[in-house]
N, C-alpha and C. Protein backbone atom coordinates (compact mmCIF):
# COMPACT_ATOMS: atom_id res chain seq x y z
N UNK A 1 -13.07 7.29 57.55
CA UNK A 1 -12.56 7.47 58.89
C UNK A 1 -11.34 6.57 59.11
N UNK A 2 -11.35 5.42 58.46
CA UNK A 2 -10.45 4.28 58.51
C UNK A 2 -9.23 4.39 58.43
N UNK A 3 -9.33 6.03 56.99
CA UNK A 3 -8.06 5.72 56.06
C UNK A 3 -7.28 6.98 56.93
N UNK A 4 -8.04 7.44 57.82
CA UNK A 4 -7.68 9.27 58.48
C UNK A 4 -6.85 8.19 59.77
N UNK A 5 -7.34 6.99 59.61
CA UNK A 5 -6.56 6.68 61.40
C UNK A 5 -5.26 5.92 60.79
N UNK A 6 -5.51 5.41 59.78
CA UNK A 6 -4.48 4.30 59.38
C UNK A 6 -3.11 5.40 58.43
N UNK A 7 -3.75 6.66 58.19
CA UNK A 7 -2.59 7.37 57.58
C UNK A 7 -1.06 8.20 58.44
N UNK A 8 -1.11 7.86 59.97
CA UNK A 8 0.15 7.68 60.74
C UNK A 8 0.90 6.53 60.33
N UNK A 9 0.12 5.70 59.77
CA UNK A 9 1.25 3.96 59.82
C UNK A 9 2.23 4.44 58.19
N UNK A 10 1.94 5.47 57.02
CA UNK A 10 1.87 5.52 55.63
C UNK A 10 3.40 5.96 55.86
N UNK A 11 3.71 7.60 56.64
CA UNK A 11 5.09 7.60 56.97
C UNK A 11 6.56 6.25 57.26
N UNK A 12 6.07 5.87 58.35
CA UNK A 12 6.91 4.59 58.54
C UNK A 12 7.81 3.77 57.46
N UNK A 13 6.15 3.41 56.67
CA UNK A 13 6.31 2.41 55.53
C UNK A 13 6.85 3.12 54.18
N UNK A 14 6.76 3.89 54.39
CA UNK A 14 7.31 4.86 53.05
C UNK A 14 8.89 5.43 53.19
N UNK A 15 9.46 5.44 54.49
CA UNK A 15 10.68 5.42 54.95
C UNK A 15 11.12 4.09 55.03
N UNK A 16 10.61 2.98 55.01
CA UNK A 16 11.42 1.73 55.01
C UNK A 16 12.00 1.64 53.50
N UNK A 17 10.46 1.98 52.35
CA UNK A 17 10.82 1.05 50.90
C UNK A 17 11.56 2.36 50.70
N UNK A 18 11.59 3.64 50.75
CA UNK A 18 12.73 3.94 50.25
C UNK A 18 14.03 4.24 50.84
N UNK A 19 14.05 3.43 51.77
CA UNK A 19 16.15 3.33 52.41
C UNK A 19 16.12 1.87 51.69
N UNK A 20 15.46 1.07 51.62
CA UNK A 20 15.64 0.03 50.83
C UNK A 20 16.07 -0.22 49.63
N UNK A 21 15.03 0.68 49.11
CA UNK A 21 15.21 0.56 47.77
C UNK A 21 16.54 1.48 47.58
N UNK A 22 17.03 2.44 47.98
CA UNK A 22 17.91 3.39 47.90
C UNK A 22 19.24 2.18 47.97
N UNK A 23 19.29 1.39 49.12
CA UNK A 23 20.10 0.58 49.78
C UNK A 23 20.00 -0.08 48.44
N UNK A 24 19.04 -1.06 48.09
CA UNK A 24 19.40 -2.30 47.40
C UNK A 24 19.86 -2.19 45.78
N UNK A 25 19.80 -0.42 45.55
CA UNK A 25 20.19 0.19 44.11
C UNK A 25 21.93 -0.39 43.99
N UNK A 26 22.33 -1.30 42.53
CA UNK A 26 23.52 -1.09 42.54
C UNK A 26 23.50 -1.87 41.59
N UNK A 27 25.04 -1.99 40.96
CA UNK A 27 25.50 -2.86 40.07
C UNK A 27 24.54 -4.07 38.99
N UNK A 28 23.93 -4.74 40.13
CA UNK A 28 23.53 -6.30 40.05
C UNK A 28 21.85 -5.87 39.71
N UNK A 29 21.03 -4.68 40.90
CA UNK A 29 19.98 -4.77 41.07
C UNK A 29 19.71 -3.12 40.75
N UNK A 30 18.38 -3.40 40.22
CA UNK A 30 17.92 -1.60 40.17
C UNK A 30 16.00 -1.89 40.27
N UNK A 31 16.20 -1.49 41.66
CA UNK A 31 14.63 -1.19 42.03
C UNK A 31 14.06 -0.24 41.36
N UNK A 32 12.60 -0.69 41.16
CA UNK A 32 11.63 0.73 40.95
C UNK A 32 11.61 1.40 42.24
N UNK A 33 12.07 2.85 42.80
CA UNK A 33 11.40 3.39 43.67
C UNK A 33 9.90 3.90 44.12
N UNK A 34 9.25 4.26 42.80
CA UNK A 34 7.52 4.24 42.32
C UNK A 34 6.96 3.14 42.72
N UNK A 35 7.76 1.91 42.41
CA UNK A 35 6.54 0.76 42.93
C UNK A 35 7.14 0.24 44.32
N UNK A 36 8.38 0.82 45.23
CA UNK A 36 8.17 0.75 45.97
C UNK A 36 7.99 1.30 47.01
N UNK A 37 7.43 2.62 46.60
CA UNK A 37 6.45 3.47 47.16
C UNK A 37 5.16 3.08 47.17
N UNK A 38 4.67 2.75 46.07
CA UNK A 38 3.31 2.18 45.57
C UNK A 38 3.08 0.83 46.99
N UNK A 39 3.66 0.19 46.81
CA UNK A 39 3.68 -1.01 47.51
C UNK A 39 3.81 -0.23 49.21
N UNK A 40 4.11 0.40 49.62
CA UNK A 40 4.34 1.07 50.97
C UNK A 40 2.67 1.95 51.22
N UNK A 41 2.26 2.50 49.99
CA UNK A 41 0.83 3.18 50.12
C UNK A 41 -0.03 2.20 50.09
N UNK A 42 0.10 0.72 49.41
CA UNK A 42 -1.31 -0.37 49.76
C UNK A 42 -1.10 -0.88 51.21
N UNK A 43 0.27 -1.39 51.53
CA UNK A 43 0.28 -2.13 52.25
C UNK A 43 -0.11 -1.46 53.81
N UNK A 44 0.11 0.17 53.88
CA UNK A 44 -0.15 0.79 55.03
C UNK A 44 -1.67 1.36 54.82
N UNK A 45 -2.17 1.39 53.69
CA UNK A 45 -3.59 1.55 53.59
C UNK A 45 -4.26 0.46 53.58
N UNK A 46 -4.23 -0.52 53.03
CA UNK A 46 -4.68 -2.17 52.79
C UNK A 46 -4.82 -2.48 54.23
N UNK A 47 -3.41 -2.66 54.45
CA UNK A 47 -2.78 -3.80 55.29
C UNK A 47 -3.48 -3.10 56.99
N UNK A 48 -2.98 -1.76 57.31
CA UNK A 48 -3.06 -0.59 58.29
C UNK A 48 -4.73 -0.65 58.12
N UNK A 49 -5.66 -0.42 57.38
CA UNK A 49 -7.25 -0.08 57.74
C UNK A 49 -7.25 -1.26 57.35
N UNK A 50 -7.29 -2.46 57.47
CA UNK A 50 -7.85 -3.56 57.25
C UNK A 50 -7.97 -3.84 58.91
N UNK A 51 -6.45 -4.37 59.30
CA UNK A 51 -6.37 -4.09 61.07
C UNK A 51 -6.91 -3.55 61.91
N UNK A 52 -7.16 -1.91 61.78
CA UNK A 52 -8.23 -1.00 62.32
C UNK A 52 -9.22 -1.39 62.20
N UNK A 53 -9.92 -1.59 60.74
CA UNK A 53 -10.98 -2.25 60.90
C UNK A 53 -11.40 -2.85 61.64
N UNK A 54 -10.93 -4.44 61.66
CA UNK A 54 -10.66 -5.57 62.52
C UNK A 54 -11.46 -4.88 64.17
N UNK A 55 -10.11 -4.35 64.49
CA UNK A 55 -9.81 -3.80 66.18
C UNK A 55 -11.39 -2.84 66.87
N UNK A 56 -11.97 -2.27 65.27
CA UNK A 56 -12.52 -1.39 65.49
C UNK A 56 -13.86 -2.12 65.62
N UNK A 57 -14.23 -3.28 64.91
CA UNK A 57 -15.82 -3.91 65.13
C UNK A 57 -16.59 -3.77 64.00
N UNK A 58 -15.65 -2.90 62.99
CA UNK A 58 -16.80 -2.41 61.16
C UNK A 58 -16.44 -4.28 60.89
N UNK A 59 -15.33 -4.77 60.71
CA UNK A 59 -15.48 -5.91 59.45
C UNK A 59 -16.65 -7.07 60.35
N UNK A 60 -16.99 -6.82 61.75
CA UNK A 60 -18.06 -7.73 62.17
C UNK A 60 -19.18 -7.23 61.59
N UNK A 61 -19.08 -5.75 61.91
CA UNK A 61 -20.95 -5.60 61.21
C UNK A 61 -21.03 -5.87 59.66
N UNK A 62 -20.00 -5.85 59.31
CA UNK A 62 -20.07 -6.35 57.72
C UNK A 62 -20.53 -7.51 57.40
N UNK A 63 -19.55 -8.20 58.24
CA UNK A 63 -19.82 -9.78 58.34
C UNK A 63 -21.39 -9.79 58.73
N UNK A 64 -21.93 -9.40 59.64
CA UNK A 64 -23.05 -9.92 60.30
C UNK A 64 -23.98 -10.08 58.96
N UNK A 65 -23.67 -8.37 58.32
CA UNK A 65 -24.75 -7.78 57.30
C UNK A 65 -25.12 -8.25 56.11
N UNK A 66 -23.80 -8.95 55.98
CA UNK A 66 -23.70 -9.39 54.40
C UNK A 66 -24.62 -10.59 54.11
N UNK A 67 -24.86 -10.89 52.60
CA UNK A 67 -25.78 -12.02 52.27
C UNK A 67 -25.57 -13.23 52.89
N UNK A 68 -26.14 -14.42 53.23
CA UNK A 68 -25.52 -15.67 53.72
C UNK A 68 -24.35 -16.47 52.43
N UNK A 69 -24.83 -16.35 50.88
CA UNK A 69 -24.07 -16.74 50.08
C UNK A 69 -22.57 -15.68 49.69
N UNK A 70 -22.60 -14.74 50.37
CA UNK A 70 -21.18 -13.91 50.05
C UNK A 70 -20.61 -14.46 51.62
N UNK A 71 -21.01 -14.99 52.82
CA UNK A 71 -20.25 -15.08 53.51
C UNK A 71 -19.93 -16.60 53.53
N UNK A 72 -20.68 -17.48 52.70
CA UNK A 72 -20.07 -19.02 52.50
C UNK A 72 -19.06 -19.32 51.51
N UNK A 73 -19.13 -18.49 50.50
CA UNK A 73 -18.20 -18.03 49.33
C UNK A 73 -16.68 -17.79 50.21
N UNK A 74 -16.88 -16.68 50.73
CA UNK A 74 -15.36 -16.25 51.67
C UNK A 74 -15.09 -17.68 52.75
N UNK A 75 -15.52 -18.01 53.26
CA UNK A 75 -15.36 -18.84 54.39
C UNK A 75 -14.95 -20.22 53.46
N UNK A 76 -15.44 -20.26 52.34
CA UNK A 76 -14.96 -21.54 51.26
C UNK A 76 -13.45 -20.80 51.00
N UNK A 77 -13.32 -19.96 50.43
CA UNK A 77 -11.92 -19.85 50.03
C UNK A 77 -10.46 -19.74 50.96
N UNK A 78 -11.20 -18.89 51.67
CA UNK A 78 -10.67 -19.17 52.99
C UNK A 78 -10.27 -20.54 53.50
N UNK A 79 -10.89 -21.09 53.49
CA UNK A 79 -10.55 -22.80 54.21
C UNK A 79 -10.03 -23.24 52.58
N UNK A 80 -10.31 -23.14 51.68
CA UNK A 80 -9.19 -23.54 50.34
C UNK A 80 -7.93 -23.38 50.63
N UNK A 81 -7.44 -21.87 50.91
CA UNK A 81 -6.08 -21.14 50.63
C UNK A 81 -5.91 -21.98 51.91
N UNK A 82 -6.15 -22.07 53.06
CA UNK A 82 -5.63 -22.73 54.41
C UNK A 82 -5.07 -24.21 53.78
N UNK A 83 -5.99 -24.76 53.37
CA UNK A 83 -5.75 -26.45 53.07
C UNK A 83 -4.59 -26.19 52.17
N UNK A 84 -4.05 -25.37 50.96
CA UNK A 84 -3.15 -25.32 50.03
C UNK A 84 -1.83 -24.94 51.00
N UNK A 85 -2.02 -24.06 51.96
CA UNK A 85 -1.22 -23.88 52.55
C UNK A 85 -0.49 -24.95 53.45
N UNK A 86 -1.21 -25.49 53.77
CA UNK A 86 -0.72 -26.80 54.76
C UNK A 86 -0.29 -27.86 54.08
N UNK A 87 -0.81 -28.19 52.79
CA UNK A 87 -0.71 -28.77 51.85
C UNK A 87 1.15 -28.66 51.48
N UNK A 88 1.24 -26.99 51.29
CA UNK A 88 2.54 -27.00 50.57
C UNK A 88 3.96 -26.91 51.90
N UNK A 89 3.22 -26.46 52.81
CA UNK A 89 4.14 -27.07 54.30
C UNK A 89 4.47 -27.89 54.83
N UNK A 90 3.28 -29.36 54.09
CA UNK A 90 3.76 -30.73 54.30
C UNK A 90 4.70 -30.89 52.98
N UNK A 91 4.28 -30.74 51.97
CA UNK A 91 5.12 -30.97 51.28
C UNK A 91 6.75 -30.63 51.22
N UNK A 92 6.94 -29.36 51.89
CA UNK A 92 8.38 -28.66 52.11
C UNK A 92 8.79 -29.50 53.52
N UNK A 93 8.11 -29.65 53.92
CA UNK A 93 8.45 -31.20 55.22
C UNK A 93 8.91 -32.31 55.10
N UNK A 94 8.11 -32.88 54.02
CA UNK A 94 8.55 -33.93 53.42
C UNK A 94 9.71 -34.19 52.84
N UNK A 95 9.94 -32.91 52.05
CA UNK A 95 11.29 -33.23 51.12
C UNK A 95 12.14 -32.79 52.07
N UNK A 96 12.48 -31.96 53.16
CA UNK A 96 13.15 -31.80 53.71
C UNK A 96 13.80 -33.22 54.45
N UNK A 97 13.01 -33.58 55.02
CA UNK A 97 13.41 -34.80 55.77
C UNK A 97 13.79 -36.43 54.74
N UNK A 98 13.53 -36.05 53.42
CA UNK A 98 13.94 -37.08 52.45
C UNK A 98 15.31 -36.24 52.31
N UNK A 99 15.37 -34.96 51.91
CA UNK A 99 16.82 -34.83 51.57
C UNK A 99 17.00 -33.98 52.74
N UNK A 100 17.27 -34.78 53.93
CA UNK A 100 18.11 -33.94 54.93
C UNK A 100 19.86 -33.92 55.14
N UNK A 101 20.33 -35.49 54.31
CA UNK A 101 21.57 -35.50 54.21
C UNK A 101 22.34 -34.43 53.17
N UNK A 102 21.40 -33.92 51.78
CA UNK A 102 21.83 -32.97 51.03
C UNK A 102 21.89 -31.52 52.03
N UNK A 103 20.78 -31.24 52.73
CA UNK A 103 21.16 -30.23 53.36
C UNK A 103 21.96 -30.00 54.71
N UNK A 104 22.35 -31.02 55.35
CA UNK A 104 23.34 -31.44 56.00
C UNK A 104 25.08 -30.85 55.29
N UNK A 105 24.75 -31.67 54.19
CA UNK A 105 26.04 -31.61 53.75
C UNK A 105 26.43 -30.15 52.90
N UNK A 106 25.34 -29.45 52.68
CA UNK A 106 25.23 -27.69 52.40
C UNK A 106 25.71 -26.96 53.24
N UNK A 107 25.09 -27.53 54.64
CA UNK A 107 25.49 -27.14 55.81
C UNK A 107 26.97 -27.03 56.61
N UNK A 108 27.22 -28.44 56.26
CA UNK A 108 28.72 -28.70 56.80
C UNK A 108 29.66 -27.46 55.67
N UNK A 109 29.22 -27.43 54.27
CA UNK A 109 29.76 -26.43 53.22
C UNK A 109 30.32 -25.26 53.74
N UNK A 110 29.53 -25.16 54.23
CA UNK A 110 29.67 -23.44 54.75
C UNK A 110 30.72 -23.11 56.19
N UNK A 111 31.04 -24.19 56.68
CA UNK A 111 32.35 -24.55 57.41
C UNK A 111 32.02 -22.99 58.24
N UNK A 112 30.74 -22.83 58.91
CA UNK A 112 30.14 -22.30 60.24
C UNK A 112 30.39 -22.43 61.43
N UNK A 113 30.97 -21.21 62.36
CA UNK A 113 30.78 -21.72 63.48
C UNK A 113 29.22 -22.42 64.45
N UNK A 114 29.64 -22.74 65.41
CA UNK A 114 28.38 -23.24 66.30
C UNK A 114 26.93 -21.69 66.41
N UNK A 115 27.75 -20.66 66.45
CA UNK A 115 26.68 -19.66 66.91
C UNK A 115 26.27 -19.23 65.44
N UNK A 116 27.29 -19.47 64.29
CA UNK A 116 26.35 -18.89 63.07
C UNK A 116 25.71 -20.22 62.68
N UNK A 117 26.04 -20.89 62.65
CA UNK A 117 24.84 -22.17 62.18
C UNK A 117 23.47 -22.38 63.08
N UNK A 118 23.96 -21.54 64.40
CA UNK A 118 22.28 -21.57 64.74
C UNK A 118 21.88 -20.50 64.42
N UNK A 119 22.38 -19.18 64.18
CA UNK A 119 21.66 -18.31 63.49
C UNK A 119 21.30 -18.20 62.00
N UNK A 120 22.07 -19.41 61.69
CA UNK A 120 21.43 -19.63 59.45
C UNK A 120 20.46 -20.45 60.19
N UNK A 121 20.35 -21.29 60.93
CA UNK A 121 19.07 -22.44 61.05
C UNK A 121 17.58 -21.46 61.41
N UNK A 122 17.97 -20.35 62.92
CA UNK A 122 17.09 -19.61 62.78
C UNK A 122 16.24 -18.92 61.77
N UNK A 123 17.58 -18.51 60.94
CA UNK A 123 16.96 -17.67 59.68
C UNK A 123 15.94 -18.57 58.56
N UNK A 124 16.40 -19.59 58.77
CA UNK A 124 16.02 -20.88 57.57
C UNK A 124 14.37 -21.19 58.14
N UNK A 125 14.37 -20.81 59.68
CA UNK A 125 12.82 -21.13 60.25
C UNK A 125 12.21 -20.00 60.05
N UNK A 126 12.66 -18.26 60.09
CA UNK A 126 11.79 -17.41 59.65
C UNK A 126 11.77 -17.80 58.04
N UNK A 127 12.27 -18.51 57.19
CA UNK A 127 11.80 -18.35 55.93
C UNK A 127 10.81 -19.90 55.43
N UNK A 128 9.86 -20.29 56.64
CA UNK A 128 9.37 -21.06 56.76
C UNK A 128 7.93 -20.90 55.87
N UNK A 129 7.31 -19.76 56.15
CA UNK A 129 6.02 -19.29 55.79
C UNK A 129 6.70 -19.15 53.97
N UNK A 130 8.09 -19.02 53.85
CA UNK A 130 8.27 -18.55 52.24
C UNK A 130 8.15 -19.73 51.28
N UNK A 131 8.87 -20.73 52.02
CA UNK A 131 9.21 -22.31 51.93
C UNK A 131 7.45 -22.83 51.75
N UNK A 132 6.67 -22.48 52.46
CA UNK A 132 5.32 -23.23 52.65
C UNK A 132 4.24 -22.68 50.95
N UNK A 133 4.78 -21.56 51.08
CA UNK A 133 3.71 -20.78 49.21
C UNK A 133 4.99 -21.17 48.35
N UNK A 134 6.45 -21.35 48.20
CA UNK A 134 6.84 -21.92 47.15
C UNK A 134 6.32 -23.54 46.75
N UNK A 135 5.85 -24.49 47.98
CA UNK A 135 5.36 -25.76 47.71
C UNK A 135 4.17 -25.47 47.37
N UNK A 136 3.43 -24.17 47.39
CA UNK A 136 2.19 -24.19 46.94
C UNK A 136 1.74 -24.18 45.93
N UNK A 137 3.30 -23.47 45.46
CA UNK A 137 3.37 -22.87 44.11
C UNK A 137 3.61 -24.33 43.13
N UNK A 138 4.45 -25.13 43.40
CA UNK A 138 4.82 -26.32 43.12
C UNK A 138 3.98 -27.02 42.64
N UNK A 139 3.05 -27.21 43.95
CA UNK A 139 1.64 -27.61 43.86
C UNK A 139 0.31 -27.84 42.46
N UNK A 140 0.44 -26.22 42.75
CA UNK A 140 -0.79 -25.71 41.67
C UNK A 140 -0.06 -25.80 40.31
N UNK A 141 1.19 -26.08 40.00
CA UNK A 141 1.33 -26.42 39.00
C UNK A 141 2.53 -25.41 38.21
N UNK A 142 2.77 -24.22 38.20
CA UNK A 142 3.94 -23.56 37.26
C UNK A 142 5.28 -23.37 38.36
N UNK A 143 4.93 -23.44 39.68
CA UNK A 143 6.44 -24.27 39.79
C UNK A 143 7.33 -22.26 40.92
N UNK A 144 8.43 -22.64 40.84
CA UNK A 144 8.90 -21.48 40.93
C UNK A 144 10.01 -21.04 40.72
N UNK A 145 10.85 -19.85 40.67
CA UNK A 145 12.27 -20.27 40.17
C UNK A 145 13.08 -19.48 41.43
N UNK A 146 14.17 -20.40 42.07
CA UNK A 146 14.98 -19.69 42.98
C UNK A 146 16.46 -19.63 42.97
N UNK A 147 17.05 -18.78 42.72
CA UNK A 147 18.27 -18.42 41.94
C UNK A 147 18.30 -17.67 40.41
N UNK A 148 19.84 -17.51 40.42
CA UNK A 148 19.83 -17.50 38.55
C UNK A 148 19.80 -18.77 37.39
N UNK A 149 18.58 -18.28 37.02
CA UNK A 149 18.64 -19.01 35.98
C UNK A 149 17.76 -21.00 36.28
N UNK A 150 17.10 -20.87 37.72
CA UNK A 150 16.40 -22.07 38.04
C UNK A 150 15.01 -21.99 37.92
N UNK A 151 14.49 -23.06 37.77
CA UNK A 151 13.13 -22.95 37.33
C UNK A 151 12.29 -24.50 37.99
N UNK A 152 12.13 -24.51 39.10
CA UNK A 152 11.59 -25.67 39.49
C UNK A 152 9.87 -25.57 39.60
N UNK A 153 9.08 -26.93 39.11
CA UNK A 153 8.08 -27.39 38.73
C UNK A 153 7.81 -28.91 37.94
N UNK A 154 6.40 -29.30 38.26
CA UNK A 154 6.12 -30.62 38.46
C UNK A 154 6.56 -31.42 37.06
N UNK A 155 6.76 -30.50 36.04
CA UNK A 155 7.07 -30.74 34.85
C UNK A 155 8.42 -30.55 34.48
N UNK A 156 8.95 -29.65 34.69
CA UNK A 156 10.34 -29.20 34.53
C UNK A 156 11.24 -29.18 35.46
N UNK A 157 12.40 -29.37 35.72
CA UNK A 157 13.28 -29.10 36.78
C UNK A 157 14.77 -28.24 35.98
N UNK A 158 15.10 -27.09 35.99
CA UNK A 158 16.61 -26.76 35.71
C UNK A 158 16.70 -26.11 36.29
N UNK A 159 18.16 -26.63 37.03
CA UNK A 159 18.89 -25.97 38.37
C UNK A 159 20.34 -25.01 37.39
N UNK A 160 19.95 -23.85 37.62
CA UNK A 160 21.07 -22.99 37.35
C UNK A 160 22.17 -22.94 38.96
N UNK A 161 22.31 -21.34 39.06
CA UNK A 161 23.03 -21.03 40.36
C UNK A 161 22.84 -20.88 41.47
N UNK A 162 22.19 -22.04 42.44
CA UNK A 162 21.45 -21.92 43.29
C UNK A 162 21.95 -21.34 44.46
N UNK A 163 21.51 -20.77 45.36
CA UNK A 163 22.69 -20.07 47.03
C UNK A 163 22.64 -21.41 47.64
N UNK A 164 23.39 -21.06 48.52
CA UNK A 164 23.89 -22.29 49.59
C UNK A 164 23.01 -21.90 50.51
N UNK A 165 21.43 -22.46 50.16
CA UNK A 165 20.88 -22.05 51.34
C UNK A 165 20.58 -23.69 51.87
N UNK A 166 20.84 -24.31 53.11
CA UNK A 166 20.25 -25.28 52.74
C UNK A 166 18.72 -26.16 52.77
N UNK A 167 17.73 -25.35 52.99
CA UNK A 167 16.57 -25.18 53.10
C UNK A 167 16.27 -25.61 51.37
């Protein structure tokens, strides 16, 4: 019944990844359109009846129904992934405010007016939640790579061509 209510949201999402992907085809980059179709059918089936669910009152009776050890199991990992998360948001906090003069001076780089430097700062706060799983990534250990050719982790550091982001 879930997947009959959540299959209005499948259109939408299947018109985004492919003007996207259509859009982001060129020179430099060549999307799969298959997987990002694929990715448009979980995320509006996944993502879309997971929500319904939710709204609808099934994932409570689940919850209610289920064993006491399958619902301490979830509620453990759950509060894991939370703590890693906060974990890697202090950490992207931290270094931020140790190197705030490097990103200062990234900043001044870009020789911005007043209204686009508050709209890169805006943008730099929606990519807050991205900033918080790359320290997570950091974290747990293989690190992540952002740019061409960079590869940062607790073991390794090589900085290829990084953007002028200064985040």
């Amino acid at each position: 019944v879930l997947l009959v209510v959540a299959a209005p949201l499948l259109p939408a999402y299947l018109v985004v990844a492919v003007v996207t992907g259509v859009l982001a085809a060129g020179s430099g980059a060549s999307p799969s359109l298959g997987r990002a179709v694929l990715g448009a059918v979980l995320v509006a089936g996944l993502g879309g009846g997971a929500g319904l669910a939710a709204g609808s009152g099934v994932l409570h009776r689940v919850w209610d129904e289920a064993p006491p050890w399958a619902t301490d199991v979830v509620t453990g990992a759950c509060t894991g992934v939370l703590w890693l998360l906060a974990a890697g948001a202090a950490l992207v906090g931290v270094s931020l405010l140790l190197s705030f003069n490097e990103a200062a001076t990234v900043m001044s780089g870009l020789h911005l007016s007043v209204g686009d430097a508050l709209s890169l700062t805006a943008v730099m706060a929606l990519f807050a939640p991205n900033a918080a799983l790359l320290g997570v990534s950091y974290l747990a250990g293989p690190g992540f790579a952002f740019g061409t050719g960079t590869t940062v982790s607790p073991t390794a550091v090589s900085l290829g061509v990084v953007p002028a982001f200064p985040v």
